[in-house]
Protein backbone atom coordinates (compact mmCIF):
# COMPACT_ATOMS: atom_id res chain seq x y z
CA UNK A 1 21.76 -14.81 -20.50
CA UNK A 2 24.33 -14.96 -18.20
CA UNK A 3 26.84 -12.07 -16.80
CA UNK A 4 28.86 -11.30 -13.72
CA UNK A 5 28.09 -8.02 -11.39
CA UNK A 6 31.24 -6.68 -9.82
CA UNK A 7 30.00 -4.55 -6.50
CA UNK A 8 26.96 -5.90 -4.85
CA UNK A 9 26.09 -2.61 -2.77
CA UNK A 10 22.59 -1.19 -2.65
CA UNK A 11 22.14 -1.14 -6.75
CA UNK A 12 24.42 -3.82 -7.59
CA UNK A 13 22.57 -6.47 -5.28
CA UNK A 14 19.21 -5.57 -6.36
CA UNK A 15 19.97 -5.14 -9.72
CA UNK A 16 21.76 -8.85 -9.71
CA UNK A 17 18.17 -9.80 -7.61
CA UNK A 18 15.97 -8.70 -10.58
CA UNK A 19 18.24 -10.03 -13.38
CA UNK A 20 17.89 -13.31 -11.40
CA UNK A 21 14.32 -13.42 -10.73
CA UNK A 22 14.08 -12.46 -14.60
CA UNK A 23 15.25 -16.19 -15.42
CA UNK A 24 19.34 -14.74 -15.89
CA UNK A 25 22.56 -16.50 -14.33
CA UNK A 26 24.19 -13.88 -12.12
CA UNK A 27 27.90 -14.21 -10.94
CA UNK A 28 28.16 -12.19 -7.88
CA UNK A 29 31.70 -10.73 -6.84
CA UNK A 30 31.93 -8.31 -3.97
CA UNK A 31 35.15 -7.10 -1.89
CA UNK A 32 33.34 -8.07 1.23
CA UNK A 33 33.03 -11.99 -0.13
CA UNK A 34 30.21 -12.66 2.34
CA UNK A 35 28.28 -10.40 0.45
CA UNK A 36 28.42 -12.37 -2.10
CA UNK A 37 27.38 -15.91 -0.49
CA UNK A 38 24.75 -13.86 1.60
CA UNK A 39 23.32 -13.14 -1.89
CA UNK A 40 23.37 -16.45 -3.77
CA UNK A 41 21.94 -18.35 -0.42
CA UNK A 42 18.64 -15.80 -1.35
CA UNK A 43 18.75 -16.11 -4.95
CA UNK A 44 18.60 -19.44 -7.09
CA UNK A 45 20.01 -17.82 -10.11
CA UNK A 46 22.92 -16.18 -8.18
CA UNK A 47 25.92 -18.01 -7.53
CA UNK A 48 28.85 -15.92 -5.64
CA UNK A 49 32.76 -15.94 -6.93
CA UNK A 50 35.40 -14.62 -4.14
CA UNK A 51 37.88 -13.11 -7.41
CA UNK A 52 37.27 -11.65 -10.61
CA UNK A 53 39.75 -14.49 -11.69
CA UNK A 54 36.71 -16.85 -10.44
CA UNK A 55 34.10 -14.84 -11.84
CA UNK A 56 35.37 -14.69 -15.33
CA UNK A 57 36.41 -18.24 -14.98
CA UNK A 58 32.57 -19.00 -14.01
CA UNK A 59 31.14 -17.36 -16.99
CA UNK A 60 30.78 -18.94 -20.77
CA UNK A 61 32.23 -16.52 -23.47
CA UNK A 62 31.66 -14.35 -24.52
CA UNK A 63 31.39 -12.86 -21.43
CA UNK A 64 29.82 -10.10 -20.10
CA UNK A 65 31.28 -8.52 -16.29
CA UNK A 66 28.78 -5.64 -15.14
CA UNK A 67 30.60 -2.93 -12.64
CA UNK A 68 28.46 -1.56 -10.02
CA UNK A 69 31.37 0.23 -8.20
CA UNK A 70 31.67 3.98 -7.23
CA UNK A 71 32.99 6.37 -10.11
CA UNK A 72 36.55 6.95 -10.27
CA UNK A 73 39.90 5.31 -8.67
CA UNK A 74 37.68 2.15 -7.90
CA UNK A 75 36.25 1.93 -11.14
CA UNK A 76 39.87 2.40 -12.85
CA UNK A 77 40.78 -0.68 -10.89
CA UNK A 78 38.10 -2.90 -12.27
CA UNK A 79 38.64 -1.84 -15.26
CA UNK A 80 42.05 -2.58 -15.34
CA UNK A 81 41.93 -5.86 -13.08
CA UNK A 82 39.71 -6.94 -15.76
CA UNK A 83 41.34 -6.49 -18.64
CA UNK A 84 43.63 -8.65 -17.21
CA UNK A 85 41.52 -11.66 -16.69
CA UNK A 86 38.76 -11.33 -19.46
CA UNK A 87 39.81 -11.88 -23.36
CA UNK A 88 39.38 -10.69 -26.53
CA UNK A 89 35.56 -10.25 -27.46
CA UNK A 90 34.40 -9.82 -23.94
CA UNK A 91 32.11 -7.06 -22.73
CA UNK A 92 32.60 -4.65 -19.18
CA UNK A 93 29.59 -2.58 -18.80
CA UNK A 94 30.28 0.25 -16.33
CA UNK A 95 26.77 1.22 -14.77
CA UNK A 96 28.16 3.35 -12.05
CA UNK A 97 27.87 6.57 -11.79
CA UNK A 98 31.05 7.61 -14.19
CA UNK A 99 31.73 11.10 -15.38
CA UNK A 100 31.43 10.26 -19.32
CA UNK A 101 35.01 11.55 -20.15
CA UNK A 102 36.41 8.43 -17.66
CA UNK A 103 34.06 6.71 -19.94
CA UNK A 104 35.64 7.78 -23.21
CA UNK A 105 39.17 6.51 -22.00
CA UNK A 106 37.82 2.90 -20.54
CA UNK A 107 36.16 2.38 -23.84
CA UNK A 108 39.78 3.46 -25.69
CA UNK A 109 42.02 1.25 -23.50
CA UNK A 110 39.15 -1.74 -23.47
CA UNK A 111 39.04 -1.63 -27.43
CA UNK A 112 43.27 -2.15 -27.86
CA UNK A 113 43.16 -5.19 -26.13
CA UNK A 114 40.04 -6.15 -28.82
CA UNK A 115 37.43 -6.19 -25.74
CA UNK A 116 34.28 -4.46 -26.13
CA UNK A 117 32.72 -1.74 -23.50
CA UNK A 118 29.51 -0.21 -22.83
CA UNK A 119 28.57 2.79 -20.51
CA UNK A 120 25.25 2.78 -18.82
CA UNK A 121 23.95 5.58 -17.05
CA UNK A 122 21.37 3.89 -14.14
CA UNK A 123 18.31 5.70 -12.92
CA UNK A 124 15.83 4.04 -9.97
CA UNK A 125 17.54 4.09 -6.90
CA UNK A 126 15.95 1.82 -4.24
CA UNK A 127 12.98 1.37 -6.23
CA UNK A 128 14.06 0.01 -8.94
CA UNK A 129 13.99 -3.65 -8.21
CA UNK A 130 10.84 -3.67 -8.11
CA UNK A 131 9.98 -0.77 -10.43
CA UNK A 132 12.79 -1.30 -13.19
CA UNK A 133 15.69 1.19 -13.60
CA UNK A 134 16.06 3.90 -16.36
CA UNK A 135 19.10 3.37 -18.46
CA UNK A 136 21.12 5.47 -21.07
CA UNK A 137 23.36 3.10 -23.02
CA UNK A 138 26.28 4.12 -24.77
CA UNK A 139 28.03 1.56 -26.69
CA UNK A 140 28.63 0.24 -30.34
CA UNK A 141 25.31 -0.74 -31.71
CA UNK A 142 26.03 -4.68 -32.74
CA UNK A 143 27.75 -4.56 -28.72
CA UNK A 144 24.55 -3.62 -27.02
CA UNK A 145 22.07 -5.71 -29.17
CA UNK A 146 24.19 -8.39 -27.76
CA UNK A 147 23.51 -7.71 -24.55
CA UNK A 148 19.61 -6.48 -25.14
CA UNK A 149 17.97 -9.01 -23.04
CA UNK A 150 19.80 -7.94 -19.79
CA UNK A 151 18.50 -4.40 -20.41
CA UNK A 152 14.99 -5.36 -21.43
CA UNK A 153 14.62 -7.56 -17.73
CA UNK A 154 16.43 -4.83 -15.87
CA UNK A 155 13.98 -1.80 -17.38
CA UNK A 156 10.32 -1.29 -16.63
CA UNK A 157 9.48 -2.61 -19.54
CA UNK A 158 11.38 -4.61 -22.34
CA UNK A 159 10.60 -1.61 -24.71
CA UNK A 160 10.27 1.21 -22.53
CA UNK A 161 12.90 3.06 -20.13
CA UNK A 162 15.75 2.39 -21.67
CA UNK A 163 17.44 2.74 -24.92
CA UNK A 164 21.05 3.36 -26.49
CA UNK A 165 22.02 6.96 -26.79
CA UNK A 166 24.94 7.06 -28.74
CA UNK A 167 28.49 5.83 -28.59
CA UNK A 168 30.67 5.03 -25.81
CA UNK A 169 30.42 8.00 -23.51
CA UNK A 170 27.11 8.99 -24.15
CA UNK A 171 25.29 7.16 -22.07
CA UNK A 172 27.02 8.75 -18.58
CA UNK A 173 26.62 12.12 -20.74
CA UNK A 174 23.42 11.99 -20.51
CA UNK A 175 22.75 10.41 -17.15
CA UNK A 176 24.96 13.08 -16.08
CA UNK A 177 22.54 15.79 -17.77
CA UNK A 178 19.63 13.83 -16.47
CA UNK A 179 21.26 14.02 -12.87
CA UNK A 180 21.66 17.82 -13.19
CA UNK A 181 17.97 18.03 -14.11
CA UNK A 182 17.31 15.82 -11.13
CA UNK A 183 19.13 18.86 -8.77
CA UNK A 184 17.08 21.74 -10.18
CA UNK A 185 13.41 20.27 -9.53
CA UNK A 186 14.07 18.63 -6.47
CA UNK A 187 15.11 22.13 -5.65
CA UNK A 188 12.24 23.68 -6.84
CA UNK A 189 10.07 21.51 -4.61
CA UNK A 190 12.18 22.23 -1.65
CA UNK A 191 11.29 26.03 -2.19
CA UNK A 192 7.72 25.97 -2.97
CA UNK A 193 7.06 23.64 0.35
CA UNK A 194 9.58 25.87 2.57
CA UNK A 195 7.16 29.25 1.06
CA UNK A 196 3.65 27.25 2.65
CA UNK A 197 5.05 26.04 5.63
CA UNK A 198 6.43 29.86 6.40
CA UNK A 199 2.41 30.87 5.51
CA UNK A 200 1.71 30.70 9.23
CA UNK A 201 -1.94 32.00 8.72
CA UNK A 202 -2.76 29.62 6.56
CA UNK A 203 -2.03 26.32 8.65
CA UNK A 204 -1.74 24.51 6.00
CA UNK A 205 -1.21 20.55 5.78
CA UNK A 206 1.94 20.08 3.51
CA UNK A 207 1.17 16.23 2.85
CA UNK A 208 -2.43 16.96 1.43
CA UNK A 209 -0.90 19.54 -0.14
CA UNK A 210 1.34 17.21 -2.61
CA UNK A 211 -0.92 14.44 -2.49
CA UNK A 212 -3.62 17.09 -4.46
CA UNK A 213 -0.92 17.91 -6.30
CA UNK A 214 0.55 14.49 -7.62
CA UNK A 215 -2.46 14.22 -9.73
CA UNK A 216 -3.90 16.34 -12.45
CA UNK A 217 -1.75 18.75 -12.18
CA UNK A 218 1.18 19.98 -14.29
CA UNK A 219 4.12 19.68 -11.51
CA UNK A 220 3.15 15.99 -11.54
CA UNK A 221 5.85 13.13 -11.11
CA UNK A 222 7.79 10.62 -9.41
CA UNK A 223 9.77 13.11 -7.15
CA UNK A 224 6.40 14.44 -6.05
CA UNK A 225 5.33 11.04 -4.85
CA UNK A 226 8.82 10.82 -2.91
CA UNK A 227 7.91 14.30 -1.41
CA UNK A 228 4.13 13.14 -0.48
CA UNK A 229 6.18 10.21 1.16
CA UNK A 230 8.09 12.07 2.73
CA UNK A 231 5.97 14.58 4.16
CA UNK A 232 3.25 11.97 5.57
CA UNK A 233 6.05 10.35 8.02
CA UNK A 234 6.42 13.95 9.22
CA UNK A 235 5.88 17.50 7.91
CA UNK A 236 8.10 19.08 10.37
CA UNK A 237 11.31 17.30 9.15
CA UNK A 238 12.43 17.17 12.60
CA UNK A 239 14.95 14.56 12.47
CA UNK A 240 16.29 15.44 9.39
CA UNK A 241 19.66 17.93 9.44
CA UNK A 242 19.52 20.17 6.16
CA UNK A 243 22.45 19.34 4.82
CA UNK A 244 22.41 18.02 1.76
CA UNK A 245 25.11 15.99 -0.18
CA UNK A 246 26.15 15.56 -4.28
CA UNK A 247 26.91 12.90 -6.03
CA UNK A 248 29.12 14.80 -8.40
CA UNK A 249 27.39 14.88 -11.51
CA UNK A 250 25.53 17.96 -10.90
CA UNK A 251 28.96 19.74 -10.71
CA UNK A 252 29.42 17.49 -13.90
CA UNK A 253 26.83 19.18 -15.82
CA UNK A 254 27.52 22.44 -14.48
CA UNK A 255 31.25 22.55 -15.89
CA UNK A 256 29.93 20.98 -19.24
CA UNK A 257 27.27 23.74 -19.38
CA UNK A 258 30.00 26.28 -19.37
CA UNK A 259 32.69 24.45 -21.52
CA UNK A 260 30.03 24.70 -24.07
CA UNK A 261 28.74 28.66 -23.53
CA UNK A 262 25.27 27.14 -22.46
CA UNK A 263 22.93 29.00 -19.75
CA UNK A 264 22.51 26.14 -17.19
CA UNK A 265 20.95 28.95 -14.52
CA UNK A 266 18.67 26.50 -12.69
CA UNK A 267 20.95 23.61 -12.24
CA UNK A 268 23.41 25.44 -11.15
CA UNK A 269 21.66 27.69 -8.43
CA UNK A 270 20.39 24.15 -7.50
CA UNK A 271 24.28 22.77 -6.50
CA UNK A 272 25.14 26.39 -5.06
CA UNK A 273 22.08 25.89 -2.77
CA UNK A 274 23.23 21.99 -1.93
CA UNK A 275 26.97 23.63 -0.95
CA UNK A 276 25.11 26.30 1.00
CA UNK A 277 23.49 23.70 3.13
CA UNK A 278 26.50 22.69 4.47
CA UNK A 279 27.66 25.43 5.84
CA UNK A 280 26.97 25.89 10.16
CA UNK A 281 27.75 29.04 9.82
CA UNK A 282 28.13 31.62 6.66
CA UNK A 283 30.70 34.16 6.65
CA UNK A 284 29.76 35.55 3.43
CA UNK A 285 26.35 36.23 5.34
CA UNK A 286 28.03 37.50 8.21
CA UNK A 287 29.85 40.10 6.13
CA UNK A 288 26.86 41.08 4.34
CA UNK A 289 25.46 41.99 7.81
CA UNK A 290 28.27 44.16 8.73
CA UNK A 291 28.16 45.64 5.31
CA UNK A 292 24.71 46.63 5.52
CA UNK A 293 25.63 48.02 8.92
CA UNK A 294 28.34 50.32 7.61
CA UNK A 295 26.95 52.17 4.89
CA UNK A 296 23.17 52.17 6.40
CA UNK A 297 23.43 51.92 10.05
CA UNK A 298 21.32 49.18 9.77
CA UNK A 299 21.20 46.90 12.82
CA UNK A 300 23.42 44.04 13.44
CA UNK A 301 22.91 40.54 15.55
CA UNK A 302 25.02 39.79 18.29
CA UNK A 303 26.08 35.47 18.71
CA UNK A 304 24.69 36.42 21.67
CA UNK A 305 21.28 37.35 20.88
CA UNK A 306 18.66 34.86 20.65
């Protein structure tokens, strides 16, 4: 097949890399148009367009234009800019990282103008030019089994790690779910590793620690691995601040959770502790000091004690 990728960042560019090395034509438009030449001079299947007016004009209908931009105001405006330049029976996929409600009005506003539109929520990161990314597809059904083959190259396997979910929306729903998951057992790791490395006694070695653990056991999986990476380089972290960003789609999930009255304890501790690590100093935690100082005459830390 052919199809045009609009964003050529860190996913975009390898996602356009493995679509081409999987025998697809891939036309490459970037904001930064270098990015795009830079990408077609390493790819044979890749050629670069310097508009969307070029890249739809590149492409054989009906076409299919790919956005790989952040969520939100940028990807309202390739959205839009395309609905101006595409025609009736097209296709936009949006694979960023879209809360699914966005999602829900794209589709709405694609469909008058008698386009088509298809939400994919991308897993893989880094690794998934070479491993294949996870994808949650939301979408008419006739829509995506038009555009099956890109999804087959782009997964792990043609059959496996990727599927359609449900209509438009769904897809980011449930990346958005799968993101909040993401947030509560990466924090889970974080506080199982912090309890052995405060088990001074013990001396223990943190990297054999997770490399016994990535196999066999029950807390076995891919952010393990990523945590036995990790801790070979170095256990003690030192040149890493812990302060740790979101993407927004664990606050996502949290909001859902309680729009629909359901318990979401985990994930949401998990984003509380993410804002907590951004914080130099707490003054909730300084209050709680003085509080425990006034009703027990318990004793308090000076800034200027060590």
């Amino acid at each position: 097949m052919e199809l045009g990728i609009i964003g050529l960042g860190k996913m975009g560019a390898n996602m356009a890399r493995r679509l081409a090395r999987g025998g697809h034509r891939v036309v490459g438009y970037n904001r930064s148009v270098a990015v795009g030449y830079d990408l077609a001079d390493e790819e044979d299947n890749i050629v670069a367009a310097e508009s969307l007016q070029e890249l739809t004009e590149t492409l054989s209908t009906p076409r299919v234009a790919w956005s790989m931009v952040p969520a939100g105001s940028p990807t309202d405006q390739v959205v839009s800019s395309l609905l101006d330049v595409l025609a009736a029976g097209d296709i936009i996929v949006d694979g960023g990282n879209s809360n699914y409600k966005d999602s829900l009005r794209h589709a709405e506003s694609v469909r008058e103008q008698g386009l088509h539109f298809v939400d994919v929520g991308v897993s893989g990161g880094i690794w998934g030019l070479d491993e294949g990314y996870g994808m949650m597809v939301g979408g008419e059904e006739e829509i995506v089994d038009q555009v099956r083959p890109i999804f087959e190259t782009l997964a792990p396997g043609p059959d496996k790690g990727w599927g359609r979910v449900g209509p438009n929306g769904a897809g980011h729903f449930v990346k958005m779910v799968h993101n909040g998951i993401e947030y509560g057992m990466m924090q889970a790791y974080a506080e199982g590793f912090d309890i052995m490395q405060a088990k001074d006694t013990f001396d223990l070695d943190l990297h054999h620690v997770a490399e016994i653990w990535r196999f066999g056991t029950v807390i076995r999986s891919w952010l393990l691995d990523l945590t036995a990476r990790a801790l070979q380089e170095d256990q003690t972290l030192g040149d890493i601040k812990g302060y740790v960003e979101d993407s927004g789609e664990g606050r996502w999930t949290v909001f859902e959770s309680i729009d629909l009255d359901v318990p979401a304890p985990v994930i949401t501790l998990a984003l509380q502790m993410r804002l907590a690590s951004r914080q130099e100093e707490s003054y909730a935690a300084k209050l709680l000091a003085a509080l425990r100082n006034e009703f027990g005459g318990h004793a308090v830390k000076k800034e200027t004690e060590s």
